[in-house]
PDB file of N, CA and C in Angstrom:
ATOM      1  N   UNK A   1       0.847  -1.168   0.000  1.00  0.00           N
ATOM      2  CA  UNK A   1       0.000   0.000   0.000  1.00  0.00           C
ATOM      3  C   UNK A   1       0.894   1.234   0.000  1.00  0.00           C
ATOM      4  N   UNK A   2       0.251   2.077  -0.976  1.00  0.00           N
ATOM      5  CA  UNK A   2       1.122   3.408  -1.018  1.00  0.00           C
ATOM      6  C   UNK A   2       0.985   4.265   0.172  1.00  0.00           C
ATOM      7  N   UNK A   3       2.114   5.035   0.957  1.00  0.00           N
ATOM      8  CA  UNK A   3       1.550   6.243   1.966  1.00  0.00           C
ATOM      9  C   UNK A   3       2.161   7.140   1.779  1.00  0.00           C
ATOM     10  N   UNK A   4       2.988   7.657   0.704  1.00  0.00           N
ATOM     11  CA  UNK A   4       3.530   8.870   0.876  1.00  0.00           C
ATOM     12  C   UNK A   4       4.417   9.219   2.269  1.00  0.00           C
ATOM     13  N   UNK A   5       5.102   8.009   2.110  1.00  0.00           N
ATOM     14  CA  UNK A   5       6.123   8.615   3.299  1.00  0.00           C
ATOM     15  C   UNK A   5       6.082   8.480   4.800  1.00  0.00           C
ATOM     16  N   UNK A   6       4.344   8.281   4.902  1.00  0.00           N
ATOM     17  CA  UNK A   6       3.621   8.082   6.567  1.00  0.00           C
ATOM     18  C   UNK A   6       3.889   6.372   6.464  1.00  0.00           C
ATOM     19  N   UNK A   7       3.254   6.183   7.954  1.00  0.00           N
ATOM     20  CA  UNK A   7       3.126   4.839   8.738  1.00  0.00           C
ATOM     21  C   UNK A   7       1.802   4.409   7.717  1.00  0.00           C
ATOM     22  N   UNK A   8       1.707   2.826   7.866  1.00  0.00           N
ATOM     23  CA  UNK A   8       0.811   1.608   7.565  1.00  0.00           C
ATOM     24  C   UNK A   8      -0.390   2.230   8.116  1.00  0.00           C
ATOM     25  N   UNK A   9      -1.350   2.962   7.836  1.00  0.00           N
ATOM     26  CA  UNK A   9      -2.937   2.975   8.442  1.00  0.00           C
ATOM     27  C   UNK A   9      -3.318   1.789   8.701  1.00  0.00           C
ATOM     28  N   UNK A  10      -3.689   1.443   7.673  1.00  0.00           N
ATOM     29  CA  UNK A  10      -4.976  -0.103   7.576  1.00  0.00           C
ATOM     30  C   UNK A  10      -4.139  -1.259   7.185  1.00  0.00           C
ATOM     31  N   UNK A  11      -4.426  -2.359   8.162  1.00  0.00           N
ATOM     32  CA  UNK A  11      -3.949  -3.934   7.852  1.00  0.00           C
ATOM     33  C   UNK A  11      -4.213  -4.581   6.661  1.00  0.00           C
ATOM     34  N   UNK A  12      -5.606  -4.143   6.314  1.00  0.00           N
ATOM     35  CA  UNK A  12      -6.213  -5.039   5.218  1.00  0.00           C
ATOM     36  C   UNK A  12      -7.577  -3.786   4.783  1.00  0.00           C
ATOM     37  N   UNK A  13      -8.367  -4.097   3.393  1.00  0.00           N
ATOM     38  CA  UNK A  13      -9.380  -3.278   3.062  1.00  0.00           C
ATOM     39  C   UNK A  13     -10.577  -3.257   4.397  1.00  0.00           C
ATOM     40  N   UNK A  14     -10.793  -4.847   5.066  1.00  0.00           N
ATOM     41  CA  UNK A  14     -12.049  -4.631   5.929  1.00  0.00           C
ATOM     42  C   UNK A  14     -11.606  -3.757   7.086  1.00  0.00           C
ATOM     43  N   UNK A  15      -9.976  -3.516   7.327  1.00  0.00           N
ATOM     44  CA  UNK A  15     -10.295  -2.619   8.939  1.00  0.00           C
ATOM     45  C   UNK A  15      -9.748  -1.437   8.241  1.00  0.00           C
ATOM     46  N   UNK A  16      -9.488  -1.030   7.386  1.00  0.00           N
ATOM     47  CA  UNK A  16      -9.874   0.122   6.817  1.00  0.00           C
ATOM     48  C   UNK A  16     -11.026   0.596   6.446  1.00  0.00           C
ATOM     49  N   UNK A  17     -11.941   0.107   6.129  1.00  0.00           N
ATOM     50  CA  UNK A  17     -13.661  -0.096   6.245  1.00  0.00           C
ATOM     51  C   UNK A  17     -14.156   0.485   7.669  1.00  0.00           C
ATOM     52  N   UNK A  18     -13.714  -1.036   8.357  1.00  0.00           N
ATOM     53  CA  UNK A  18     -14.578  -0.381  10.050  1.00  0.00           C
ATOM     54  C   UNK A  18     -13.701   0.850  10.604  1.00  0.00           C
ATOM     55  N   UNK A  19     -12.478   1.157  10.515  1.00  0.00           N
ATOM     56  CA  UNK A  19     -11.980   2.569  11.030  1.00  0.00           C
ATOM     57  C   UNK A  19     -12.487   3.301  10.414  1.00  0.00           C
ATOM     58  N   UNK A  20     -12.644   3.218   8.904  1.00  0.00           N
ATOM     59  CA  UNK A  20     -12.723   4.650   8.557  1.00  0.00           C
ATOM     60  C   UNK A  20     -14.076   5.109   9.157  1.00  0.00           C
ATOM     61  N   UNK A  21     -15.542   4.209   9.266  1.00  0.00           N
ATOM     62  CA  UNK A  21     -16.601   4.068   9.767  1.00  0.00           C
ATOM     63  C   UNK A  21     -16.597   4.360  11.583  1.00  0.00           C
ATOM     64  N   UNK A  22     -15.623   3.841  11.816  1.00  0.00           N
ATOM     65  CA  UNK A  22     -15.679   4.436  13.567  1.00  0.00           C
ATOM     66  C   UNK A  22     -15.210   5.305  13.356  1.00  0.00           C
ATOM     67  N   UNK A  23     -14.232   6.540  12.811  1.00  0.00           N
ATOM     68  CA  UNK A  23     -13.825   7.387  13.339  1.00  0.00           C
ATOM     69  C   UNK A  23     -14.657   8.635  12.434  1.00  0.00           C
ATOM     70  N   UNK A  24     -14.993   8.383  11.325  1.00  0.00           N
ATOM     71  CA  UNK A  24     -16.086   9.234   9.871  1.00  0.00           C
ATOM     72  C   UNK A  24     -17.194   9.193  10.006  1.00  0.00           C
ATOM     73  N   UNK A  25     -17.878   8.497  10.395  1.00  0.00           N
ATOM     74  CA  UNK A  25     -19.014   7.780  10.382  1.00  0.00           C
ATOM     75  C   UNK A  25     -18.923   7.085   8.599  1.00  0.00           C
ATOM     76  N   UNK A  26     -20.736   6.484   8.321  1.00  0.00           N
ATOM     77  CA  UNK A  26     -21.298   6.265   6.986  1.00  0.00           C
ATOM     78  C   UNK A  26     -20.917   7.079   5.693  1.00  0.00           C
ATOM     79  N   UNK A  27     -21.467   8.522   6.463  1.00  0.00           N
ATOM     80  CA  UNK A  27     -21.615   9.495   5.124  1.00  0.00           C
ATOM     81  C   UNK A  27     -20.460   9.565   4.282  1.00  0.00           C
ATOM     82  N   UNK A  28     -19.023   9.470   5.529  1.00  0.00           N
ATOM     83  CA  UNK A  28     -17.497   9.710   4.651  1.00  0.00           C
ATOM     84  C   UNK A  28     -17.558   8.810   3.263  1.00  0.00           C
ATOM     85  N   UNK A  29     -18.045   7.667   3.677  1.00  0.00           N
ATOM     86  CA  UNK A  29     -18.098   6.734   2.152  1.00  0.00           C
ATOM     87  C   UNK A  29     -18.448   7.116   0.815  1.00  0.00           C
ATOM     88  N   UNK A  30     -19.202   7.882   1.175  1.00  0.00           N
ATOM     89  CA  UNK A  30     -19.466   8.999  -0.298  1.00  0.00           C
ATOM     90  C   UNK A  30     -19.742  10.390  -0.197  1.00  0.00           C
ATOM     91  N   UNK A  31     -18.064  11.074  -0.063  1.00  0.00           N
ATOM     92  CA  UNK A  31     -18.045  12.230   0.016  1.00  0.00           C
ATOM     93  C   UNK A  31     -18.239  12.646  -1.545  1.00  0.00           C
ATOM     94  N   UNK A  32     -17.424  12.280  -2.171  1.00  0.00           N
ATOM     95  CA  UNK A  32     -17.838  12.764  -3.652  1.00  0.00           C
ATOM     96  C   UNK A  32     -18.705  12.106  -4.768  1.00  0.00           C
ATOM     97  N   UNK A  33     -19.814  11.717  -4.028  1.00  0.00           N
ATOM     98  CA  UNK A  33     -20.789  11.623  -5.316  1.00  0.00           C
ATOM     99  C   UNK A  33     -21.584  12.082  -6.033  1.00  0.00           C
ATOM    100  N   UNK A  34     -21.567  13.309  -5.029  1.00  0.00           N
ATOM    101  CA  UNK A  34     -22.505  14.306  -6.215  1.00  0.00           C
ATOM    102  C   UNK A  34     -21.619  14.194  -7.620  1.00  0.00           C
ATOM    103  N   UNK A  35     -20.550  14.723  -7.395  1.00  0.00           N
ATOM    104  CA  UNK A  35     -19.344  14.821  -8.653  1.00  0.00           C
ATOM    105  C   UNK A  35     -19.363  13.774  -9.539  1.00  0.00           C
ATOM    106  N   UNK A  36     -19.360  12.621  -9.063  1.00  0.00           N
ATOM    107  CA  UNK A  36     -19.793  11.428 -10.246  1.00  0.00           C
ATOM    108  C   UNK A  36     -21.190  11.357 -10.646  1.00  0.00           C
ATOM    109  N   UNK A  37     -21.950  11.875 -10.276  1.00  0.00           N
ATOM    110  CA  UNK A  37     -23.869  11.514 -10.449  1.00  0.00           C
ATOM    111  C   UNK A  37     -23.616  12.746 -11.831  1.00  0.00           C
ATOM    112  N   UNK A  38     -22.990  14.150 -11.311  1.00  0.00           N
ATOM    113  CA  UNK A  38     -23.352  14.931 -12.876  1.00  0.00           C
ATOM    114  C   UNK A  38     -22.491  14.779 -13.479  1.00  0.00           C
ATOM    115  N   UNK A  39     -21.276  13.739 -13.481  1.00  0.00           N
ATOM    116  CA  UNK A  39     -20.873  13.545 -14.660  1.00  0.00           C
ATOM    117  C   UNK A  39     -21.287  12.141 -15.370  1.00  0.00           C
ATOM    118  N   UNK A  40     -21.632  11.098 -14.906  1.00  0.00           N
ATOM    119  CA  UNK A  40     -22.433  11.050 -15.200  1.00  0.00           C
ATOM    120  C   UNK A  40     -23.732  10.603 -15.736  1.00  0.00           C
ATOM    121  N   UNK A  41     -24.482  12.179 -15.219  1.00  0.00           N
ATOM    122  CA  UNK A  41     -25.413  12.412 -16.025  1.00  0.00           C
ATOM    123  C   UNK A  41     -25.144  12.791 -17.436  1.00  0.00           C
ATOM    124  N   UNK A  42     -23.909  13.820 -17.732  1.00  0.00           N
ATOM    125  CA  UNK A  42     -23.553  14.296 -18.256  1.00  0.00           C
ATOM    126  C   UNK A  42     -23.384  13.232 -20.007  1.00  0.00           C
ATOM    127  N   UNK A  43     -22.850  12.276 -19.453  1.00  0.00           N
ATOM    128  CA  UNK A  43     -22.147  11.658 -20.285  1.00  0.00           C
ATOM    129  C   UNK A  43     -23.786  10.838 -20.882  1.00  0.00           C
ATOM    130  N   UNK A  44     -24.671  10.381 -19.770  1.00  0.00           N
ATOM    131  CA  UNK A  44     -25.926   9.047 -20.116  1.00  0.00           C
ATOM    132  C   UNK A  44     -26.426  10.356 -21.446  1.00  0.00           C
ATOM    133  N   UNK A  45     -26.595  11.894 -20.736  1.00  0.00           N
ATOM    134  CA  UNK A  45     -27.142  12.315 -21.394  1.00  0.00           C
ATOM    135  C   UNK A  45     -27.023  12.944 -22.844  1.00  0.00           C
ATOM    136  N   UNK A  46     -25.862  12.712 -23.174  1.00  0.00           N
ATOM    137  CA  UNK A  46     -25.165  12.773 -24.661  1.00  0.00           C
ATOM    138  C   UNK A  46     -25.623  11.619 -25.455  1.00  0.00           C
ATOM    139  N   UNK A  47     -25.436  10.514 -24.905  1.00  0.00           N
ATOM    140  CA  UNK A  47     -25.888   9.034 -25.268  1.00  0.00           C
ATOM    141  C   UNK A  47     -26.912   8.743 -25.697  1.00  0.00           C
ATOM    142  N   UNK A  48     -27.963   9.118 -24.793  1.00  0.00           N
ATOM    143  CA  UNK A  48     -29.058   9.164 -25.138  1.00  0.00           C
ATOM    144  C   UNK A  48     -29.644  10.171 -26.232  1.00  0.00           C
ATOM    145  N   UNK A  49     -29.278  11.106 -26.576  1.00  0.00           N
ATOM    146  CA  UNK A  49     -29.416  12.254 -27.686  1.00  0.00           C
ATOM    147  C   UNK A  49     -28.703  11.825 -28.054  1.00  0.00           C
ATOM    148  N   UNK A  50     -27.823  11.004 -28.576  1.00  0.00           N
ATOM    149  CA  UNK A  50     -27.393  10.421 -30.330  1.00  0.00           C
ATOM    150  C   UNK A  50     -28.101   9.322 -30.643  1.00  0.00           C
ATOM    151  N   UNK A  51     -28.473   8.571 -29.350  1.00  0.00           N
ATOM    152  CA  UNK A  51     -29.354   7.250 -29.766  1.00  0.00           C
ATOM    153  C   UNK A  51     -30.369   7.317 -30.303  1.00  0.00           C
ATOM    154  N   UNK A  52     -31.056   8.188 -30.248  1.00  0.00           N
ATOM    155  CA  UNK A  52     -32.579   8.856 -30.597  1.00  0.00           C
ATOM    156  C   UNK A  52     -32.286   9.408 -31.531  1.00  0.00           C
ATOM    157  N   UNK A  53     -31.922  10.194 -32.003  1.00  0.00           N
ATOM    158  CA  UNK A  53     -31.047  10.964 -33.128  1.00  0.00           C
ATOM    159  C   UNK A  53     -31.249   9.941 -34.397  1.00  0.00           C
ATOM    160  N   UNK A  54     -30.146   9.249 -34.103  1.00  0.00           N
ATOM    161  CA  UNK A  54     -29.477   7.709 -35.290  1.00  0.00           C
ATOM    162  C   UNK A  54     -30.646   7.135 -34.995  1.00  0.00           C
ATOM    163  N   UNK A  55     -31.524   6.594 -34.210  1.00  0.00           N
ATOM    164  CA  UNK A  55     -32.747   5.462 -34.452  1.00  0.00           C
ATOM    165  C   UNK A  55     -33.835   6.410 -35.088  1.00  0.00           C
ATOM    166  N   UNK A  56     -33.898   7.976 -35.251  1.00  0.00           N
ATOM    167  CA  UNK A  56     -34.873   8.259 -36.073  1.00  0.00           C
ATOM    168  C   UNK A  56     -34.395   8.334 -37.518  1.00  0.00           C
ATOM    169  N   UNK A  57     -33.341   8.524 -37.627  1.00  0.00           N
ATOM    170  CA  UNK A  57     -32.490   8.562 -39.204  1.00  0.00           C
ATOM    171  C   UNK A  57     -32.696   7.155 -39.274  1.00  0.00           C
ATOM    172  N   UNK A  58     -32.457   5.910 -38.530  1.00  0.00           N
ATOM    173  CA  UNK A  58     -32.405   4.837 -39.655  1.00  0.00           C
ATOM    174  C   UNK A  58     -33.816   4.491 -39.324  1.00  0.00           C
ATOM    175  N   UNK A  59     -35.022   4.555 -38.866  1.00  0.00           N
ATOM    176  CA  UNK A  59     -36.095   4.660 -39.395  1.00  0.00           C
ATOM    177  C   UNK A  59     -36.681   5.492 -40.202  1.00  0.00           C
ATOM    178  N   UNK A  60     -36.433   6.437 -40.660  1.00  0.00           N
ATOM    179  CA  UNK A  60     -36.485   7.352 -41.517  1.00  0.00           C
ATOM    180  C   UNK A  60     -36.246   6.826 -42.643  1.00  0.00           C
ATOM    181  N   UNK A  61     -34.946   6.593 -42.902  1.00  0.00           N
ATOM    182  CA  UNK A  61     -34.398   6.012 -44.221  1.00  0.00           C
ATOM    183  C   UNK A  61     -35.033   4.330 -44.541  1.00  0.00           C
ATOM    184  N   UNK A  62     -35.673   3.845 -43.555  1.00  0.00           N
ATOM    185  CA  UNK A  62     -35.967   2.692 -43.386  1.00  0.00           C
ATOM    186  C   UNK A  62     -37.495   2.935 -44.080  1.00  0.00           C
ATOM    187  N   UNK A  63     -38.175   3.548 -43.656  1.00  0.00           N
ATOM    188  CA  UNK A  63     -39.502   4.318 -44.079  1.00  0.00           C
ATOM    189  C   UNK A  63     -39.463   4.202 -45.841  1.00  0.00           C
ATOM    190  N   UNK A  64     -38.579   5.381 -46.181  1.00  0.00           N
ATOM    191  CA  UNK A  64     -37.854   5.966 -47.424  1.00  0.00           C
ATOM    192  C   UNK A  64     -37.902   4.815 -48.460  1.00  0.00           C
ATOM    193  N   UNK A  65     -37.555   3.814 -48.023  1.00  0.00           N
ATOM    194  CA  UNK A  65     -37.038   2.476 -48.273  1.00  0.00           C
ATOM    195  C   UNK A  65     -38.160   2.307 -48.954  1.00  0.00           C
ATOM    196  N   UNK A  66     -39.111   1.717 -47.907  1.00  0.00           N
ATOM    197  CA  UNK A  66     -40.354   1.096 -48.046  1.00  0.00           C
ATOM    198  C   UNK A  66     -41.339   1.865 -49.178  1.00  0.00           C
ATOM    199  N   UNK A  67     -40.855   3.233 -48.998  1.00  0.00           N
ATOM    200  CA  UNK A  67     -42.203   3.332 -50.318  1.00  0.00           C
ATOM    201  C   UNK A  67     -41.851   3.147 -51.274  1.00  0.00           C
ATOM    202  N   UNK A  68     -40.706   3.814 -51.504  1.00  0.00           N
ATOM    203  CA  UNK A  68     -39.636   3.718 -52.932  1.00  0.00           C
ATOM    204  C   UNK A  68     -40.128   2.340 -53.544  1.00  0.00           C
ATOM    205  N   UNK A  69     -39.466   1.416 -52.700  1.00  0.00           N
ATOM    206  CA  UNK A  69     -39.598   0.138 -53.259  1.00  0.00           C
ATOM    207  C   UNK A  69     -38.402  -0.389 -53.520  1.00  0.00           C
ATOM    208  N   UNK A  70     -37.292  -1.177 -53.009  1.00  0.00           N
ATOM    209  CA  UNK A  70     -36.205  -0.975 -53.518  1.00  0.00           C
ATOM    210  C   UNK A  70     -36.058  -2.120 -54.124  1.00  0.00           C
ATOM    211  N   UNK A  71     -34.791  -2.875 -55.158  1.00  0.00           N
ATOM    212  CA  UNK A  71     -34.572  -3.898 -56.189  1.00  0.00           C
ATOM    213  C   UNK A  71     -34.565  -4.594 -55.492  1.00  0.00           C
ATOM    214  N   UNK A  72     -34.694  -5.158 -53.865  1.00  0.00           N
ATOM    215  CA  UNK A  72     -33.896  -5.986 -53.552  1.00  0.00           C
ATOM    216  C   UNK A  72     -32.773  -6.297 -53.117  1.00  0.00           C
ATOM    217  N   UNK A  73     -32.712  -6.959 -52.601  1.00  0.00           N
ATOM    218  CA  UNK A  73     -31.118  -7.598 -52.101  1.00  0.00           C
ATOM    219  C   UNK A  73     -30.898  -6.760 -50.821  1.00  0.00           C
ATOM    220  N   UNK A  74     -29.579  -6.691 -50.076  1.00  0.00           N
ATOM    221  CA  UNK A  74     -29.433  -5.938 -49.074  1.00  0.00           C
ATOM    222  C   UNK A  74     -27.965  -4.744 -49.621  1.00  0.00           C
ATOM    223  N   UNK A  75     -28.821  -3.778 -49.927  1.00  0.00           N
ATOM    224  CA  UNK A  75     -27.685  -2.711 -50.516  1.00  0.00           C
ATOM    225  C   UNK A  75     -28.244  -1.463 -49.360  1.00  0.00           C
ATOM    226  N   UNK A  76     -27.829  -1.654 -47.921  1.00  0.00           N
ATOM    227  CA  UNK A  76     -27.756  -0.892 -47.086  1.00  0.00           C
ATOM    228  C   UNK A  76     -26.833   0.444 -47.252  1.00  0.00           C
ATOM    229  N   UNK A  77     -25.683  -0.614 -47.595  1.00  0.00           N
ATOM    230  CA  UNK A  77     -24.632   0.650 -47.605  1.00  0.00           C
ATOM    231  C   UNK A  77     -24.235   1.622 -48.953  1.00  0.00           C
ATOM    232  N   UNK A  78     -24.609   0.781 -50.053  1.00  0.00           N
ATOM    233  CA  UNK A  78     -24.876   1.562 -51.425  1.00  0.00           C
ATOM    234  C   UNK A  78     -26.100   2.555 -51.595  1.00  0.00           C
ATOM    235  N   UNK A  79     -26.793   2.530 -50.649  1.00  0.00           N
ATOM    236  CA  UNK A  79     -27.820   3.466 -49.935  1.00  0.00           C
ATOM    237  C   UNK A  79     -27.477   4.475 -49.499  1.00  0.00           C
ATOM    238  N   UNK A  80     -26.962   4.384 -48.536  1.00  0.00           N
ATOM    239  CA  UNK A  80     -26.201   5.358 -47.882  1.00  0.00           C
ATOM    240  C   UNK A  80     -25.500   6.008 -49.000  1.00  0.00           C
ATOM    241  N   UNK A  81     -24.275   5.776 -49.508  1.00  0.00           N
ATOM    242  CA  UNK A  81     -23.672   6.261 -50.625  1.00  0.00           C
ATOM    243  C   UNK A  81     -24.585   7.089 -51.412  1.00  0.00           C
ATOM    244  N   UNK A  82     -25.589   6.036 -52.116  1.00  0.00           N
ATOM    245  CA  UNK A  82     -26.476   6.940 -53.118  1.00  0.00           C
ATOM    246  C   UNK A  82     -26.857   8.456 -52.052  1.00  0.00           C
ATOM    247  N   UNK A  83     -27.383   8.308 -51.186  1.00  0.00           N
ATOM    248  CA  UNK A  83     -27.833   9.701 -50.782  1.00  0.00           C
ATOM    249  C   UNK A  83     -27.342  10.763 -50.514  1.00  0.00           C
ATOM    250  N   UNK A  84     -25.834  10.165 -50.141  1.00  0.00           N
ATOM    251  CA  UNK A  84     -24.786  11.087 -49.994  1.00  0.00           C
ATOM    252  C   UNK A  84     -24.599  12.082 -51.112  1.00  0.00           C
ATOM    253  N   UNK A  85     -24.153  11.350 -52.287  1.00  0.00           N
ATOM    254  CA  UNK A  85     -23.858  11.584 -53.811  1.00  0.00           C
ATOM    255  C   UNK A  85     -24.907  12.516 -53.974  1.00  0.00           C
ATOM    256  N   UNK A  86     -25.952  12.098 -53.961  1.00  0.00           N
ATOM    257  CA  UNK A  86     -27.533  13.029 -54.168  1.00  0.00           C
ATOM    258  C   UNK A  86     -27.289  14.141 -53.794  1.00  0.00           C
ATOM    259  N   UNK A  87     -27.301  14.780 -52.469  1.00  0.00           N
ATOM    260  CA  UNK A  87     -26.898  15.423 -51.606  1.00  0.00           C
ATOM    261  C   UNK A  87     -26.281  16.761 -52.331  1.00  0.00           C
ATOM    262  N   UNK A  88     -24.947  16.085 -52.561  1.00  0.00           N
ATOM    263  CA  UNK A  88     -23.511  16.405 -52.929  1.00  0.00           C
ATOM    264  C   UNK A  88     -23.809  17.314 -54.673  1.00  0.00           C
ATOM    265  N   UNK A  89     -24.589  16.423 -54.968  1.00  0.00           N
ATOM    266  CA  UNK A  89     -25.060  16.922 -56.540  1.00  0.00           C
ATOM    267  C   UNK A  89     -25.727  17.698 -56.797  1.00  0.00           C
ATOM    268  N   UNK A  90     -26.764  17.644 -55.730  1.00  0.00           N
ATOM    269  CA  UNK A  90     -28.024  18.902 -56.102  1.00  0.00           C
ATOM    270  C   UNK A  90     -27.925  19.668 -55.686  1.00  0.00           C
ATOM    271  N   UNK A  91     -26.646  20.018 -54.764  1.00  0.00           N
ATOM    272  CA  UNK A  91     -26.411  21.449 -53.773  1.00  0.00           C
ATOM    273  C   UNK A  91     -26.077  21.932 -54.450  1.00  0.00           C
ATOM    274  N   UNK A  92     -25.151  21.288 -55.445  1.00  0.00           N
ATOM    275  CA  UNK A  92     -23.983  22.616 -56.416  1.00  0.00           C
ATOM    276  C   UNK A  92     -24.922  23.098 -57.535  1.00  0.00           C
ATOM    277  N   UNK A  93     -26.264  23.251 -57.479  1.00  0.00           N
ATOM    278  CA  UNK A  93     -27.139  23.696 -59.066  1.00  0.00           C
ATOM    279  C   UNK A  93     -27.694  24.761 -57.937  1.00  0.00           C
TER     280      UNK A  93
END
């Protein structure tokens, strides 16, 4: 165990447990959790706004799909491509 130079505190993790608890009480155990709860939140909540995001684009394009009618086969990603290209083409007129 690292100490920076001081004496051995704790024998093992459990009587570092019950000291820190007899002499801190409970609460010491989570002094900093607010600090992890908003980060996070921070982070679930990015996650969640791209997940929703991307599952309405590929139902969207999934939609798109369906009326069109497409040849067949699984050309997911030549899909993608085509729309890109599209995109790319009709901006410059």
């Amino acid at each position: 165990m690292m100490t920076c130079g001081k004496g051995v505190k704790y024998k093992s993790s459990v009587d570092a447990f019950s000291q820190i608890l007899k002499k801190e009480g409970f609460a010491s155990l989570y002094k900093n959790v607010d600090a992890h709860i908003l980060l996070y939140t921070g982070r679930i909540g990015v996650f969640m706004v791209t997940f929703c995001v991307m599952d309405g684009i590929i139902s969207w394009m999934e939609e798109k799909e369906k009326k069109e009618g497409s040849g067949g086969g699984d050309q997911s990603s030549s899909r993608i491509i085509d729309i890109k290209w599209r995109t790319s083409t009709t901006s410059t007129r």
